[in-house]
C-alpha atoms as a PDB file:
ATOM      1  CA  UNK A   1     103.298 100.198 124.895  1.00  0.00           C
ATOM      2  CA  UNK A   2     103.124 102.336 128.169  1.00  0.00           C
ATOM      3  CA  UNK A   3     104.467  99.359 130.131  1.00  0.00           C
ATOM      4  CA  UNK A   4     107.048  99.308 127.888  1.00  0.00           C
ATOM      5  CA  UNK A   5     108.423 102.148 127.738  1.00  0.00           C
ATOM      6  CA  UNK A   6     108.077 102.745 131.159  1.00  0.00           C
ATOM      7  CA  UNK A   7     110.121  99.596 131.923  1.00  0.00           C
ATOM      8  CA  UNK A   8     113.478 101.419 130.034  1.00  0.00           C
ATOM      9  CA  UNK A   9     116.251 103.498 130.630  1.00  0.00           C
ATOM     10  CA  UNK A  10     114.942 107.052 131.113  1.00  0.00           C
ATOM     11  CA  UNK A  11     117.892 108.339 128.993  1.00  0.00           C
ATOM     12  CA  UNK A  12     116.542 105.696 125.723  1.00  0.00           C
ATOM     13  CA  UNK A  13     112.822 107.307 126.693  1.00  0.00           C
ATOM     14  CA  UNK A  14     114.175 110.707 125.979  1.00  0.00           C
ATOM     15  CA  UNK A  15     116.242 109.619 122.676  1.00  0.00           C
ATOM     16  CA  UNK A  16     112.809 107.973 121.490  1.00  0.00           C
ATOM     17  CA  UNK A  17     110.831 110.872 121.977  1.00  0.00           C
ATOM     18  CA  UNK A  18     113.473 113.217 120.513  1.00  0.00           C
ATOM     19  CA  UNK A  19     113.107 111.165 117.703  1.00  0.00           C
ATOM     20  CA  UNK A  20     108.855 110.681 117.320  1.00  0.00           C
ATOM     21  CA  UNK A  21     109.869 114.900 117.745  1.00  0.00           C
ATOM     22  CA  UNK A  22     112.522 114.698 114.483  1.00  0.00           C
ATOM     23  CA  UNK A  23     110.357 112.168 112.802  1.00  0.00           C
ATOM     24  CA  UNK A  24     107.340 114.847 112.550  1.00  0.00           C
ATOM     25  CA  UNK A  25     109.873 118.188 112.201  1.00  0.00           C
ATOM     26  CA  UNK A  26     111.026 116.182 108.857  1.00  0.00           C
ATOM     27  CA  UNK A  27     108.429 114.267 107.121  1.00  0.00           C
ATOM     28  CA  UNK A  28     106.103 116.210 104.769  1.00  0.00           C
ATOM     29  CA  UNK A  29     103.565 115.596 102.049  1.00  0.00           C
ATOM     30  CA  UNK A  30     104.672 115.168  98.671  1.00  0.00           C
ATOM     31  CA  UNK A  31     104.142 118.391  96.728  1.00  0.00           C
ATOM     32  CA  UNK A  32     103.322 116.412  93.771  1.00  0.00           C
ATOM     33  CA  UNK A  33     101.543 113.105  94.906  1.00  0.00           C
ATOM     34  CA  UNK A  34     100.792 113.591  98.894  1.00  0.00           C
ATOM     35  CA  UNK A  35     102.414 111.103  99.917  1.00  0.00           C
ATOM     36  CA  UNK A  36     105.025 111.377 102.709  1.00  0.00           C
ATOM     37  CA  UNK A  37     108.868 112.242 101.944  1.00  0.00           C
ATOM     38  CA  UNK A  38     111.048 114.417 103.945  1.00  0.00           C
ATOM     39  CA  UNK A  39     112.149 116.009 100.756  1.00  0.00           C
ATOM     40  CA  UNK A  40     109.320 119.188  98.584  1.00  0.00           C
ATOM     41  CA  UNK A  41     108.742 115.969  95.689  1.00  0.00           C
ATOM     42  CA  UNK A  42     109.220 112.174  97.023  1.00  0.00           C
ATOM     43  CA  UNK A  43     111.354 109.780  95.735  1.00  0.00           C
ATOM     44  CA  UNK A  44     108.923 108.169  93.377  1.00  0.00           C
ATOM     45  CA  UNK A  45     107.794 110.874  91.811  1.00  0.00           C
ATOM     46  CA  UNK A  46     110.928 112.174  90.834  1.00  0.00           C
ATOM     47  CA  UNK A  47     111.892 109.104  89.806  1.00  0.00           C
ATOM     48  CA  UNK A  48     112.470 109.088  85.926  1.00  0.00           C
ATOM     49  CA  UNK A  49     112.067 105.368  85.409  1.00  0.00           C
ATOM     50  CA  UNK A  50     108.764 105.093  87.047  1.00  0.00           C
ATOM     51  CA  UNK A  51     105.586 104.646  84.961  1.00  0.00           C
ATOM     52  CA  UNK A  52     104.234 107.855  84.122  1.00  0.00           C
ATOM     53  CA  UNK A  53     100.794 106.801  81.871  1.00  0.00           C
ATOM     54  CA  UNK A  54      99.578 105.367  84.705  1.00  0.00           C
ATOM     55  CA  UNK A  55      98.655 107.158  88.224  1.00  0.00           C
ATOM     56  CA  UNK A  56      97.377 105.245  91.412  1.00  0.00           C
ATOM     57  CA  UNK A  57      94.703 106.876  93.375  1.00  0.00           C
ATOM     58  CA  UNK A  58      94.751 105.817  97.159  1.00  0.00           C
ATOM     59  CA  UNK A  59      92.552 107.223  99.740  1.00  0.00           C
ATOM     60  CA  UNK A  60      95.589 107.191 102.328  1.00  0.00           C
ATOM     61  CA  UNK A  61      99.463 107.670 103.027  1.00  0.00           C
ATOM     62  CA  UNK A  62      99.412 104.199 104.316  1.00  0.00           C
ATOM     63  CA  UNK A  63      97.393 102.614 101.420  1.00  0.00           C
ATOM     64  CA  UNK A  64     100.171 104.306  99.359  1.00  0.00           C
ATOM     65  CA  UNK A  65     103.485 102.586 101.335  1.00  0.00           C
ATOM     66  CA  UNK A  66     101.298  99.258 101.213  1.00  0.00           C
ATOM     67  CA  UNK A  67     100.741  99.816  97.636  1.00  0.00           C
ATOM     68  CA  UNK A  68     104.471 100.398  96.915  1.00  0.00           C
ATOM     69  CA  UNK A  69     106.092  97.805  99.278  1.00  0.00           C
ATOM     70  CA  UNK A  70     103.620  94.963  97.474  1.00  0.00           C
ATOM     71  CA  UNK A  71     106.135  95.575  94.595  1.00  0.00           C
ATOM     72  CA  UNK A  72     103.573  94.833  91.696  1.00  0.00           C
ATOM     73  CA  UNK A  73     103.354  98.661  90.554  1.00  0.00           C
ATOM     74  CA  UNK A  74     105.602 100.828  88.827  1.00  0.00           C
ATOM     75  CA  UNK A  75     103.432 103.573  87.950  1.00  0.00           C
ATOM     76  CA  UNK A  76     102.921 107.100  89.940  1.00  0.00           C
ATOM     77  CA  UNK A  77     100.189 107.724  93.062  1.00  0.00           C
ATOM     78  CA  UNK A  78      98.032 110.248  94.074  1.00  0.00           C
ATOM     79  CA  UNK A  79      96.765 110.246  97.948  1.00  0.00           C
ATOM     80  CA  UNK A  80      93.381 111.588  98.323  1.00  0.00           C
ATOM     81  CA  UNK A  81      93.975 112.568 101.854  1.00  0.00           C
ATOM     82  CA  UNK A  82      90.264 111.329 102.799  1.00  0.00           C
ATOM     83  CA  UNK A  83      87.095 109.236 101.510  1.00  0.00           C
ATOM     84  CA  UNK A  84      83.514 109.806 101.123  1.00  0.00           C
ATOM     85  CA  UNK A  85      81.966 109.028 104.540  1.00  0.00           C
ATOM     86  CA  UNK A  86      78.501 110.675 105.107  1.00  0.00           C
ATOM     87  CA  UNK A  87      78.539 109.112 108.396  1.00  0.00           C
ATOM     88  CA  UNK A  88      81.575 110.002 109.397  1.00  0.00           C
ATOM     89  CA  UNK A  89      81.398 113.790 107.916  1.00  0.00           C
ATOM     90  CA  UNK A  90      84.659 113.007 105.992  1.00  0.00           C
ATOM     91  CA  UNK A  91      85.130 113.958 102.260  1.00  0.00           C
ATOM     92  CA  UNK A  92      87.604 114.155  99.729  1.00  0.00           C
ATOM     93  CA  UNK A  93      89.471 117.230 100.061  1.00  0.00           C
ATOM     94  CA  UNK A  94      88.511 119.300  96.829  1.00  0.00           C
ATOM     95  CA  UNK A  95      92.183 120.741  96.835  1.00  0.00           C
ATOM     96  CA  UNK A  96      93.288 117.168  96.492  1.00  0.00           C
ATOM     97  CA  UNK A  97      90.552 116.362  93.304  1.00  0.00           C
ATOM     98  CA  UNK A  98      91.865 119.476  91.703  1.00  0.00           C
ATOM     99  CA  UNK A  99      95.920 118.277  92.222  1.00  0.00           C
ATOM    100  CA  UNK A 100      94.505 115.583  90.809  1.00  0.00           C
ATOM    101  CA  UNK A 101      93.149 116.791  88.056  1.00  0.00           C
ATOM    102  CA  UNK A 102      96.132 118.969  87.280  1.00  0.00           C
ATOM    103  CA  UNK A 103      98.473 116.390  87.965  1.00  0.00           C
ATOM    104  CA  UNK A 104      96.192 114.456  84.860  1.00  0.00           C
ATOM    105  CA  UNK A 105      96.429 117.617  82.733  1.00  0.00           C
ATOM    106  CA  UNK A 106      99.851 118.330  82.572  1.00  0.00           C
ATOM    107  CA  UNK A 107     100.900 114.324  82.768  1.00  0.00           C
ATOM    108  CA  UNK A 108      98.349 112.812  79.795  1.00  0.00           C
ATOM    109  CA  UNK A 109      98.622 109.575  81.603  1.00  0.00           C
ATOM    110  CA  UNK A 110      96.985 106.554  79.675  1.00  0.00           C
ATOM    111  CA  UNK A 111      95.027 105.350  82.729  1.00  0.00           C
ATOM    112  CA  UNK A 112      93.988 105.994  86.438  1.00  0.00           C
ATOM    113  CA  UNK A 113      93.511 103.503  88.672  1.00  0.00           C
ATOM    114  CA  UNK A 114      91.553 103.469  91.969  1.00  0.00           C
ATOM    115  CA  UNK A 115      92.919 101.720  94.391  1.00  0.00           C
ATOM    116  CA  UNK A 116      90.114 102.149  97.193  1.00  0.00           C
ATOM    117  CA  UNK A 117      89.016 100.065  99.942  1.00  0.00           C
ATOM    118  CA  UNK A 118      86.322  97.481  98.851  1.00  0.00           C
ATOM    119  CA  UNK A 119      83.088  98.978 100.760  1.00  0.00           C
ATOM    120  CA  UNK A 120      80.385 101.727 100.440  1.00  0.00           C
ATOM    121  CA  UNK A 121      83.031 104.483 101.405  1.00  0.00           C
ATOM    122  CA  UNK A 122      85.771 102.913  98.754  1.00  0.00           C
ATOM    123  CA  UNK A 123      82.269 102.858  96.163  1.00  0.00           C
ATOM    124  CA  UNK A 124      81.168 106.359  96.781  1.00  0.00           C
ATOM    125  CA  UNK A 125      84.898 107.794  96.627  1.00  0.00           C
ATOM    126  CA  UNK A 126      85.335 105.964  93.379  1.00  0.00           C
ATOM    127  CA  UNK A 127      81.987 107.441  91.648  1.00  0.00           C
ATOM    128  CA  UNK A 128      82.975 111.007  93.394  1.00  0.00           C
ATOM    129  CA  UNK A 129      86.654 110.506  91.544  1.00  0.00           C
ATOM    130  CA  UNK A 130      85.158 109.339  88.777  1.00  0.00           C
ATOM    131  CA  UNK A 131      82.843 112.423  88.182  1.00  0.00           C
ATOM    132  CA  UNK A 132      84.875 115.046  88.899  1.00  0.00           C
ATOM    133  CA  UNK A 133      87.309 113.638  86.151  1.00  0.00           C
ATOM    134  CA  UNK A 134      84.769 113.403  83.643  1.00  0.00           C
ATOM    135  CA  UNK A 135      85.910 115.020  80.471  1.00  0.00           C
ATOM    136  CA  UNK A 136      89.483 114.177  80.807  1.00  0.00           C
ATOM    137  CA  UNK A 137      90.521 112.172  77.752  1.00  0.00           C
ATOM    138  CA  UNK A 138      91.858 109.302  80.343  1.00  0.00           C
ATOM    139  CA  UNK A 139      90.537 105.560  81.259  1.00  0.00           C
ATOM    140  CA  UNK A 140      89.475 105.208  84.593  1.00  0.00           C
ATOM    141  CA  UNK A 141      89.479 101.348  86.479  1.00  0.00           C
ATOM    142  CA  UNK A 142      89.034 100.412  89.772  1.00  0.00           C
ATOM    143  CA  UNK A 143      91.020  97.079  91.518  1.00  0.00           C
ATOM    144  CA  UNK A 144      88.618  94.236  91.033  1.00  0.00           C
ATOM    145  CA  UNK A 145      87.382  92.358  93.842  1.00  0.00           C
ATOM    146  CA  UNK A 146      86.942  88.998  95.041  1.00  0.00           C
ATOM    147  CA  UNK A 147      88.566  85.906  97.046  1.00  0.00           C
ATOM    148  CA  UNK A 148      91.969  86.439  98.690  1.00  0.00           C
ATOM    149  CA  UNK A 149      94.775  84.389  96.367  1.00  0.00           C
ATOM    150  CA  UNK A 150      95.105  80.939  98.994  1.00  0.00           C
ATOM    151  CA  UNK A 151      91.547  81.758 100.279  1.00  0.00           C
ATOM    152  CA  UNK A 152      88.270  79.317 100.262  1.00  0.00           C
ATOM    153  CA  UNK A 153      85.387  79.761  99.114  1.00  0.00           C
ATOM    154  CA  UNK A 154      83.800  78.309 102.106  1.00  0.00           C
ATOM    155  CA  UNK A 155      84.887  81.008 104.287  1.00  0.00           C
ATOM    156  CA  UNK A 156      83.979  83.853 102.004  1.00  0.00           C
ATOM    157  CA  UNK A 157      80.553  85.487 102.884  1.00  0.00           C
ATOM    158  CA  UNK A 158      78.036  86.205 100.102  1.00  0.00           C
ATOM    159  CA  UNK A 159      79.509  90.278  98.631  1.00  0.00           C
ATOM    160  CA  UNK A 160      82.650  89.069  98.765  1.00  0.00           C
ATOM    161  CA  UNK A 161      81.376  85.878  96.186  1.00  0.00           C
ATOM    162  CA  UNK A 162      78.999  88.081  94.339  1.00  0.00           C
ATOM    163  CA  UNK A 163      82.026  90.375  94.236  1.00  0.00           C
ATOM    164  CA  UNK A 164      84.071  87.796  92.744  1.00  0.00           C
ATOM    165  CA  UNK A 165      81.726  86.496  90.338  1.00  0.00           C
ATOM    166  CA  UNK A 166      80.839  90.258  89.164  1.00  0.00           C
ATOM    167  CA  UNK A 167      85.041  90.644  88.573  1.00  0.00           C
ATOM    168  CA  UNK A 168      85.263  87.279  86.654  1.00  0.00           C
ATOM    169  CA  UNK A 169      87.104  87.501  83.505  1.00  0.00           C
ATOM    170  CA  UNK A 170      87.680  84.708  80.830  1.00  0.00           C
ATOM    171  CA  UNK A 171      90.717  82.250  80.456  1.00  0.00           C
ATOM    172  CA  UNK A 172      93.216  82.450  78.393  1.00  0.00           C
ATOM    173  CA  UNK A 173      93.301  79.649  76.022  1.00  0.00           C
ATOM    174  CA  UNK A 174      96.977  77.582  75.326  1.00  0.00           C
ATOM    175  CA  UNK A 175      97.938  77.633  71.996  1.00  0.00           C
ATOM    176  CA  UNK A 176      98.844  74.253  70.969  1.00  0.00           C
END
């Protein structure tokens, strides 16, 4: 990236920088979700037609965008803003469980999902999520894992097929 920008017109460098400068001067976390928006509530949360019994739980911004641009939900998010990683010394903000938890309170939502990343972090974030919310009348799932759709089995490594046996669910049966 150095090379490249290096290799431009000094007056486009300065224009691209002014506008990494704008780019952080205007985006903001979502007062309601954390997500990012350059407005005090994004655009799906204010939203009316969205989903509202069901809220997403992401660990990240960017799980959030890749969550929305996938199309396949309609419901509401919630960004954690961090994961449980011992080794790392990263936790869940506690100001972020307890938006969360507010957010649950004053929404009744029918379910919350967790959308985290399939590994011991993703794990110990979902139990941490999962126990803090404890005594809210709400269902709480978790993705499923298992083998990429177009995948093969002979390239999948043994959690990711013990994974995918554990999520197995039964077939529907035609009708005749």
């Amino acid at each position: 990236m150095v090379f490249f920008l290096l290799g431009q017109d000094p007056e486009w460098a300065r224009s691209f920088a002014a506008s990494i400068i704008d780019i952080r001067d205007q985006v903001r976390t979502c007062a309601e979700c954390g997500s990012i928006t350059t407005e005090e509530v994004c655009s799906i949360c204010s939203d009316p037609m969205r989903d509202r019994r069901k809220i997403c739980v992401v660990e990240t911004q960017e799980d959030c965008v890749a969550m929305e641009q996938s199309g396949v939900y309609e419901g509401l998010y919630h960004v954690l803003g961090g994961r449980c990683s011992p080794l790392e010394d990263q936790d869940v903000p506690k100001a972020s469980i307890n938006s969360l938890r507010r957010r649950i309170l004053s929404l009744s939502p029918e379910e919350v999902i967790l959308a985290l990343n399939p590994r011991i972090e993703g794990d110990m974030t979902a139990f941490l999520v999962q126990d803090e919310l404890a005594g809210l009348d709400v269902k709480i799932s978790r993705l499923s894992y298992g083998l990429p759709v177009g995948g093969s089995i002979g390239y999948a490594d043994r959690l990711t097929l013990h994974m995918a046996l554990e999520s197995r669910r039964e077939m529907e049966r035609e009708e005749d």
